[in-house]
Protein backbone atom coordinates (compact mmCIF):
# COMPACT_ATOMS: atom_id res chain seq x y z
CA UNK A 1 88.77 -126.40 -25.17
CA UNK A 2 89.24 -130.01 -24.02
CA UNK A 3 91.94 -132.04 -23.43
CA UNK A 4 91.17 -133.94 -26.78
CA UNK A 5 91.22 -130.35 -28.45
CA UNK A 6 94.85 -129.22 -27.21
CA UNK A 7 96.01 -132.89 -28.12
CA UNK A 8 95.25 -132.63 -31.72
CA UNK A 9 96.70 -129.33 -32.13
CA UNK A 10 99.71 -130.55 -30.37
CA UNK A 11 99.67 -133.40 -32.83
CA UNK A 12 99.68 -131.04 -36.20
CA UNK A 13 102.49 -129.42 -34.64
CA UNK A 14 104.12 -132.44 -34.18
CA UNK A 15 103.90 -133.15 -37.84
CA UNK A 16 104.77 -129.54 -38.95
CA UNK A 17 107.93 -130.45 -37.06
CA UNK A 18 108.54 -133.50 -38.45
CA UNK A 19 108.22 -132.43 -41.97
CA UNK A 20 110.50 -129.61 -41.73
CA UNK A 21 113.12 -132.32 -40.54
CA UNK A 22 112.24 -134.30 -43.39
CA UNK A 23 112.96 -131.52 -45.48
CA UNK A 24 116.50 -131.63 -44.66
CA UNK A 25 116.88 -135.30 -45.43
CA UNK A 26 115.58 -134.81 -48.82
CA UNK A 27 118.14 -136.29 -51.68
CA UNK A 28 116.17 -135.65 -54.81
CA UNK A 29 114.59 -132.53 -55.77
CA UNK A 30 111.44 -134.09 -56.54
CA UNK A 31 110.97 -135.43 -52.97
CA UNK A 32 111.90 -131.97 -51.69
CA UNK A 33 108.90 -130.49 -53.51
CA UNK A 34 106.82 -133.57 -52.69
CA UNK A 35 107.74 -133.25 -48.65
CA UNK A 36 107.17 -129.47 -49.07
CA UNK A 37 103.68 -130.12 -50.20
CA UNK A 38 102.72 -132.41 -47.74
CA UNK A 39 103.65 -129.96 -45.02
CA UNK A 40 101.47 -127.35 -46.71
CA UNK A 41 98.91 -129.76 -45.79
CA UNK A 42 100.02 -130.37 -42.60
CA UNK A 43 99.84 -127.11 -42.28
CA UNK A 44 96.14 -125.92 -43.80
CA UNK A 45 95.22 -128.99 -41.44
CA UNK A 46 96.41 -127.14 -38.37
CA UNK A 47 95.21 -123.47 -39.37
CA UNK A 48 91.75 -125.50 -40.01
CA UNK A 49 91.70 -127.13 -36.89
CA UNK A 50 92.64 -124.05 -35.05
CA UNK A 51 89.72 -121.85 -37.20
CA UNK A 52 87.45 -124.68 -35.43
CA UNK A 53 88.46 -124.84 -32.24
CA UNK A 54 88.53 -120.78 -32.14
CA UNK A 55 85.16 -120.49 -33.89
CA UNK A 56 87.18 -117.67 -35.79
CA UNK A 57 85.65 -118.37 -39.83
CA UNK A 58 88.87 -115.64 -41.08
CA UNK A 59 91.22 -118.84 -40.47
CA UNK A 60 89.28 -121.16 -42.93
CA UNK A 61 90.28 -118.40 -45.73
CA UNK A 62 93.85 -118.51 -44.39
CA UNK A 63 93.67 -122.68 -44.63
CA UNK A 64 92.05 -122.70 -47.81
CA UNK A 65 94.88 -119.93 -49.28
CA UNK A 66 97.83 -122.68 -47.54
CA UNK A 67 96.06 -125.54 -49.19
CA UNK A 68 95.52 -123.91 -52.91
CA UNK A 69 98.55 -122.33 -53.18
CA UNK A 70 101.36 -123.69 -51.01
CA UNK A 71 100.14 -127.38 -51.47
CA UNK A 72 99.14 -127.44 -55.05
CA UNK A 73 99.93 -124.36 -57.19
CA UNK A 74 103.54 -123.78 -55.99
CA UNK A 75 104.38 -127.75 -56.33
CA UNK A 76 102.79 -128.25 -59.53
CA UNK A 77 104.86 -125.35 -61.22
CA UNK A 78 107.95 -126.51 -59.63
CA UNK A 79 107.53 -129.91 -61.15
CA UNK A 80 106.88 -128.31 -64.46
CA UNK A 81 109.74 -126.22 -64.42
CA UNK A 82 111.99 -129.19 -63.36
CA UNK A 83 110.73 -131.58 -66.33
CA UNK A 84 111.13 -128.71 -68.88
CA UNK A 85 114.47 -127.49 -67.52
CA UNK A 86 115.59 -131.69 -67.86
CA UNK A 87 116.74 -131.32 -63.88
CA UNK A 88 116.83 -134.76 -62.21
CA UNK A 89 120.03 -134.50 -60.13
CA UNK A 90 120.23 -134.93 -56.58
CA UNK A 91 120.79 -131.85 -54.11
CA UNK A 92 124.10 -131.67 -52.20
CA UNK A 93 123.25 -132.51 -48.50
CA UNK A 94 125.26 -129.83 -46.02
């Protein structure tokens, strides 16, 4: 690995970081679900980069699973369930 190598995975998990803190921030449920997609992708990112830095293919699947499900399936059904349920209120911040 090169320098350039362990700089970029230090960078994703910079970001993976960053969008947990996000997370707390969040004021609206909709953003919440929004910053906790993003970070799925932040995430399948990482687990890609590390799948090609490793040479190890088994970490593609495990990327591909984050992206599908974490970053679009889970979000998607969320959002549904909050425009049928009529929720559009904004979460108490502790």
């Amino acid at each position: 690995m090169t320098g350039l190598d362990f700089d970029i995975a230090h960078l994703l998990a910079g970001g993976l970081v960053l969008m947990s803190l996000m997370m707390l921030y969040q004021d609206r449920l909709t953003a919440l679900i929004n910053v906790f997609a993003a970070q799925a992708v932040v995430l399948a990112l990482s687990v890609a980069w590390q799948a090609y830095i490793q040479a190890a293919p088994h970490l593609y699947v495990t990327a591909v699973i984050a992206l599908g499900f974490k970053a679009l399936i889970i979000p998607i059904v969320l959002h549904r369930i909050i425009k049928q349920l009529g929720i559009h209120r904004e979460l108490d911040q502790v």
